[in-house]
C-alpha atoms as a PDB file:
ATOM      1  CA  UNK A   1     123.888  76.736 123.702  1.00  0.00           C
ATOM      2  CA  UNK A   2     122.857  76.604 119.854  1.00  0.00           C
ATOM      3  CA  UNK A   3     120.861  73.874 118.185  1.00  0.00           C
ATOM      4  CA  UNK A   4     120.327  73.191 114.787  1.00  0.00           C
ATOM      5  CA  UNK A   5     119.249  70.935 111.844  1.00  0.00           C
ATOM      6  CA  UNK A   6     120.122  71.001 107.810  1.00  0.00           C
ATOM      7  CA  UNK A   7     117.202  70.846 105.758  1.00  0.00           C
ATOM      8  CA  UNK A   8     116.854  71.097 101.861  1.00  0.00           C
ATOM      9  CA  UNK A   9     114.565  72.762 100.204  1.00  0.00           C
ATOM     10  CA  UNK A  10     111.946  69.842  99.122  1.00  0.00           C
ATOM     11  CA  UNK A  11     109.759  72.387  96.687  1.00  0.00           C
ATOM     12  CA  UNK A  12     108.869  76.019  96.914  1.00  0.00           C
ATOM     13  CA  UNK A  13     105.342  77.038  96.419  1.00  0.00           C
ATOM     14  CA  UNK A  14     104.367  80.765  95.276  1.00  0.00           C
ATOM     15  CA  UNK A  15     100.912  82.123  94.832  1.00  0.00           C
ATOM     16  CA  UNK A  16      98.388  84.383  96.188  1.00  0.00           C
ATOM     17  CA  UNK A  17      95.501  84.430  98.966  1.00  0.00           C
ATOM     18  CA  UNK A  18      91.805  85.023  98.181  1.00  0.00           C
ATOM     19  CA  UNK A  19      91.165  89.200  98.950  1.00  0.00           C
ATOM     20  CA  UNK A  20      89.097  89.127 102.354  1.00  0.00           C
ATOM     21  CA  UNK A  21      90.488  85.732 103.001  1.00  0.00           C
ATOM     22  CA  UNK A  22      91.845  86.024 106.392  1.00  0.00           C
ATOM     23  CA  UNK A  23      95.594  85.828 106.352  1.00  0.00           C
ATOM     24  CA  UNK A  24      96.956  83.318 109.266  1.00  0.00           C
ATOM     25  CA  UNK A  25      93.824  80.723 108.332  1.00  0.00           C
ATOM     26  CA  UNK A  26      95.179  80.777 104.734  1.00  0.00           C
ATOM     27  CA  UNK A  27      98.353  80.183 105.774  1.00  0.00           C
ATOM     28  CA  UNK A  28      97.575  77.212 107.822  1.00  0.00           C
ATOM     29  CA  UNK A  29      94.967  75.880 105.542  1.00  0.00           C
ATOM     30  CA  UNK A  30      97.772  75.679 102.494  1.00  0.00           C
ATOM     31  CA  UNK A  31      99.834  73.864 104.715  1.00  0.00           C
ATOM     32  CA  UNK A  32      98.019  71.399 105.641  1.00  0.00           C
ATOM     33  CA  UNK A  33      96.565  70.523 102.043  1.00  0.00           C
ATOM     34  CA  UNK A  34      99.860  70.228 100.959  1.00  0.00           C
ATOM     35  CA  UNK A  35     101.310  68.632 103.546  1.00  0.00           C
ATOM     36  CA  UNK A  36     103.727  70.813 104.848  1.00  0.00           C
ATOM     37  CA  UNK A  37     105.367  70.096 107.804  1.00  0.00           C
ATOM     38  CA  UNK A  38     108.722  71.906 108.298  1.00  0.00           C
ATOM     39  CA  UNK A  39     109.478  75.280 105.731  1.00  0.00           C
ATOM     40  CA  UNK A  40     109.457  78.708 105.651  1.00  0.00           C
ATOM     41  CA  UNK A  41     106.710  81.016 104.834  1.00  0.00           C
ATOM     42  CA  UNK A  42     107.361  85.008 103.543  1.00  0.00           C
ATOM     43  CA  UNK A  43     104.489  87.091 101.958  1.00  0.00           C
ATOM     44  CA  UNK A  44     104.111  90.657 100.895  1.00  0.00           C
ATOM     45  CA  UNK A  45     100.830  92.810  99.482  1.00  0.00           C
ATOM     46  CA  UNK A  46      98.150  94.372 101.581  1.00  0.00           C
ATOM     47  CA  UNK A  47      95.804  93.865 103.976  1.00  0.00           C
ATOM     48  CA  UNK A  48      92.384  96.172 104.994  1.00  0.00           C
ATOM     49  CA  UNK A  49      93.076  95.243 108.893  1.00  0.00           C
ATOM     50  CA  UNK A  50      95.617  93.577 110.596  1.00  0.00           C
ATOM     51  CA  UNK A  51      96.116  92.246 113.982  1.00  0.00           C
ATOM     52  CA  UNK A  52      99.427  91.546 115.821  1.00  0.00           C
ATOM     53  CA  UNK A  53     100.118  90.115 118.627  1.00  0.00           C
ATOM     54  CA  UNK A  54     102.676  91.148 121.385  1.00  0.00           C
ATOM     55  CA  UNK A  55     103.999  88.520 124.311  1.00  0.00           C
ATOM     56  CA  UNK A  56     104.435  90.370 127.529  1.00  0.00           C
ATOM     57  CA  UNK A  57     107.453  88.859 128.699  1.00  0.00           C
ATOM     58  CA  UNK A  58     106.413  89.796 132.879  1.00  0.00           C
ATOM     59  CA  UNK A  59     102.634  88.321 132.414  1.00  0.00           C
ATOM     60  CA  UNK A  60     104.144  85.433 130.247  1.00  0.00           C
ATOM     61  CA  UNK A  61     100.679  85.791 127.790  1.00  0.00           C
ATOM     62  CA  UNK A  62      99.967  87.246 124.765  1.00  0.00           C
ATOM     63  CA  UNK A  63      98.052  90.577 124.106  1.00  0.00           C
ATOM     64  CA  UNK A  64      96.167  91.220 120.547  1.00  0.00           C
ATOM     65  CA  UNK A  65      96.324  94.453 119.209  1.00  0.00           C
ATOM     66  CA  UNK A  66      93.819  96.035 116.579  1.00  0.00           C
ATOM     67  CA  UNK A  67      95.286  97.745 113.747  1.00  0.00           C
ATOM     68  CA  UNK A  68      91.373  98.892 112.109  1.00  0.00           C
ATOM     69  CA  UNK A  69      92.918 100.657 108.790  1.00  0.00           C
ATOM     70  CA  UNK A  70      94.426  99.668 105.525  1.00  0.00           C
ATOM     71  CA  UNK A  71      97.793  98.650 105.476  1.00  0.00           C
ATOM     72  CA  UNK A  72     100.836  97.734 103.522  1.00  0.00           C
ATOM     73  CA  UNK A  73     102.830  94.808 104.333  1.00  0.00           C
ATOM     74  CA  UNK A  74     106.256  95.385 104.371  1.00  0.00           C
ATOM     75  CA  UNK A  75     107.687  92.026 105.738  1.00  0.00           C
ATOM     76  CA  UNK A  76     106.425  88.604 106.729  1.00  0.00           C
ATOM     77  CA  UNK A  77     108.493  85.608 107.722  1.00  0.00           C
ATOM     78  CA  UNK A  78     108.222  82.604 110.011  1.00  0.00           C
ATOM     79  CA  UNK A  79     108.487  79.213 109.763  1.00  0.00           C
ATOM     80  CA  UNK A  80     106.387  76.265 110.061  1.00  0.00           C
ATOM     81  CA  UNK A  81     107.124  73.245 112.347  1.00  0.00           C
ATOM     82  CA  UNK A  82     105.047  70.770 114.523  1.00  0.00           C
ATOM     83  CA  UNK A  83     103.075  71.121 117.235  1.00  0.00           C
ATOM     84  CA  UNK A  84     100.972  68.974 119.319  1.00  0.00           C
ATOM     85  CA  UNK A  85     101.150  66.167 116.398  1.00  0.00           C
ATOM     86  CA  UNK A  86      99.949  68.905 113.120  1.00  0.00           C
ATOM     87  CA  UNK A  87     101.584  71.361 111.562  1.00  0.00           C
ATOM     88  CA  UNK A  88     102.127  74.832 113.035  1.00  0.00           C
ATOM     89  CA  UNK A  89     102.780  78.400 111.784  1.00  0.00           C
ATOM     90  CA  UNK A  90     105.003  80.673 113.185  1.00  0.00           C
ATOM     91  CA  UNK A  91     105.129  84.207 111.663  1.00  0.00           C
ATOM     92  CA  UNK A  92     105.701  87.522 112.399  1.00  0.00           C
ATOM     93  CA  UNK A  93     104.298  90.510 110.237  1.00  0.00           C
ATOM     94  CA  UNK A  94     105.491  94.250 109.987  1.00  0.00           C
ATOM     95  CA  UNK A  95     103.054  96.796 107.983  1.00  0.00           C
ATOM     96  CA  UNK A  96     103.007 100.107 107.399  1.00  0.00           C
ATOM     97  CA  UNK A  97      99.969 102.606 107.247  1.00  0.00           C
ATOM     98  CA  UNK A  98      98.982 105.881 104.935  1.00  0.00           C
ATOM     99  CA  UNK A  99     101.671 108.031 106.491  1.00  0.00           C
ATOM    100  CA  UNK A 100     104.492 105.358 106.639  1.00  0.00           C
ATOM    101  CA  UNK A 101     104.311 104.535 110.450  1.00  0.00           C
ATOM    102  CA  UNK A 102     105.491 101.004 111.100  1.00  0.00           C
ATOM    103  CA  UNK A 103     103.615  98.362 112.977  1.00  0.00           C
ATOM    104  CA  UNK A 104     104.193  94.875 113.961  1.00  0.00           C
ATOM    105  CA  UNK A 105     104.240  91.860 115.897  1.00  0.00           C
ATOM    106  CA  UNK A 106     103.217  88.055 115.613  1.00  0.00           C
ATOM    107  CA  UNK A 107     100.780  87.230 113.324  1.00  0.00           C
ATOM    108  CA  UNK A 108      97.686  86.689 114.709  1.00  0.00           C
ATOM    109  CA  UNK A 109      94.314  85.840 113.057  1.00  0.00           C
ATOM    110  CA  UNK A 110      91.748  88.952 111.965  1.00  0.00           C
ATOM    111  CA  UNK A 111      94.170  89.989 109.113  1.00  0.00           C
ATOM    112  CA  UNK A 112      92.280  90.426 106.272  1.00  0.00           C
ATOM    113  CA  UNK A 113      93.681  90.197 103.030  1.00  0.00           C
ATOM    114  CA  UNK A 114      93.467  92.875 100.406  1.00  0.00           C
ATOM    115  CA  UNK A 115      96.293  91.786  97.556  1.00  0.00           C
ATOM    116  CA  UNK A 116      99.011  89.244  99.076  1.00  0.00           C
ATOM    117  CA  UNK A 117     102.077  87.715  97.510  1.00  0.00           C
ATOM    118  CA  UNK A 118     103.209  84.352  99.023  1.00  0.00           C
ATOM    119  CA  UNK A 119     106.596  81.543  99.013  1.00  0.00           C
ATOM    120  CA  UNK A 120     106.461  78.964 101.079  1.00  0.00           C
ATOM    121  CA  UNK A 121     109.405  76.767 101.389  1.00  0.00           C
ATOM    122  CA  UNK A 122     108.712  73.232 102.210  1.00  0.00           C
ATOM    123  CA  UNK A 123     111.800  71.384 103.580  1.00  0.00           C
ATOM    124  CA  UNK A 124     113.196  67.577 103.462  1.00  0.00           C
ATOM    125  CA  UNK A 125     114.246  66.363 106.522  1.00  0.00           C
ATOM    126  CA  UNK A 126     112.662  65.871 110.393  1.00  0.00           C
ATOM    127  CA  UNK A 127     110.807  68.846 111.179  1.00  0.00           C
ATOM    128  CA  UNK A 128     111.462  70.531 114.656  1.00  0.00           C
ATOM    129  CA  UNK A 129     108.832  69.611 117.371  1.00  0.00           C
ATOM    130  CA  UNK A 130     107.620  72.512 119.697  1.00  0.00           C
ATOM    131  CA  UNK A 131     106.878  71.836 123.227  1.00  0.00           C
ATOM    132  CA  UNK A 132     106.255  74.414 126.114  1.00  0.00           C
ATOM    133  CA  UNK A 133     109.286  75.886 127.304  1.00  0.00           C
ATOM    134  CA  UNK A 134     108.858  76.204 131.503  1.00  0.00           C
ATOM    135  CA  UNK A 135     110.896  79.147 132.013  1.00  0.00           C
ATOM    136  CA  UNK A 136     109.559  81.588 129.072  1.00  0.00           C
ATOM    137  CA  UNK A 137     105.709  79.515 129.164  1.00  0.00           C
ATOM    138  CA  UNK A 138     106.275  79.832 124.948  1.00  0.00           C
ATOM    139  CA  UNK A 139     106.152  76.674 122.692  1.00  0.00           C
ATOM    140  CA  UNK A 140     109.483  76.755 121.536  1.00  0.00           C
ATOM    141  CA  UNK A 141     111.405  73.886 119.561  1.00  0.00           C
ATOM    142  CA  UNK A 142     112.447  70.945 121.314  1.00  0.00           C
ATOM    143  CA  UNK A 143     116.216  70.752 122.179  1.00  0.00           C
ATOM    144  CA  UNK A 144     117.490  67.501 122.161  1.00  0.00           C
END
C-alpha cells in the first residue's frame, strides 16, 4: 500500500554553512529559525570528516561509522517532517574520498563542514508526522 500527500513549494532557501560548523546541527538549527516544518533539504561541497550511520536491519539499531579524512560530497537529500511535536531531519549523505571510493549512509552528527552548498525546500501544506513503526522499530511517517 502507497500513501501520499501534495505539497507546494512555500519558498526555497539556498545558502551556505559556517566551515567547521557541524553539518546535521546546521541543518536542524536553520530549520527551526525559519520555521520549517515539512520540505526537502539537498547540499553539496566538502566536509574534513564525516560520519554515517548504517541501521542493521537484524539488531533493529543504528551503528555510527567514522569516516576520519577529507571528503567530497557527492549527494545529500532527505526531507524534513515532524517528530515528537518539532521539526525533524531526515537525510542521507554519499561522499567520496582522495581516490574516488564512495561512502555513505544516514547523516549523522560529527560531519564537519569544510565548503557546503545548501536548498532547502519548505512546503505548504500538513507536514507528515513520524511515529515508531513496531515491525521495523524506525520512526517512519504516520499512515493514516
Amino acid at each position: 500500500m502507497s500513501y501520499f500527500k501534495d505539497f507546494k513549494i512555500k519558498s526555497i532557501h539556498m545558502g551556505r554553512f559556517k566551515k567547521g560548523s557541524d553539518l546535521l546541527l546546521s541543518i536542524n538549527n536553520f530549520i527551526m529559525e525559519q520555521n520549517i516544518v515539512s520540505g526537502r533539504v539537498e547540499a553539496i561541497g566538502a566536509l574534513s570528516k564525516a560520519a554515517v550511520g548504517y541501521y542493521d536491519q537484524i539488531k533493529l539499531e543504528y551503528s555510527t561509522v567514522n569516516i576520519n579524512q577529507a571528503v567530497e560530497i557527492t549527494s545529500l537529500s532527505g526531507n524534513i517532517s515532524i517528530k515528537d511535536g518539532s521539526p525533524f531531519t531526515h537525510c542521507h549523505i554519499t561522499v567520496a574520498d582522495s581516490k574516488g571510493m564512495v561512502m555513505g549512509g544516514h547523516l549523522m552528527e560529527g560531519c564537519q563542514i569544510y565548503a557546503l552548498e545548501f536548498m532547502i525546500f519548505s512546503f505548504e501544506g500538513e507536514p507528515f508526522i513520524r511515529e515508531l513503526d513496531q515491525e521495523t522499530k524506525l520512526s517512519l511517517w504516520k499512515i493514516e
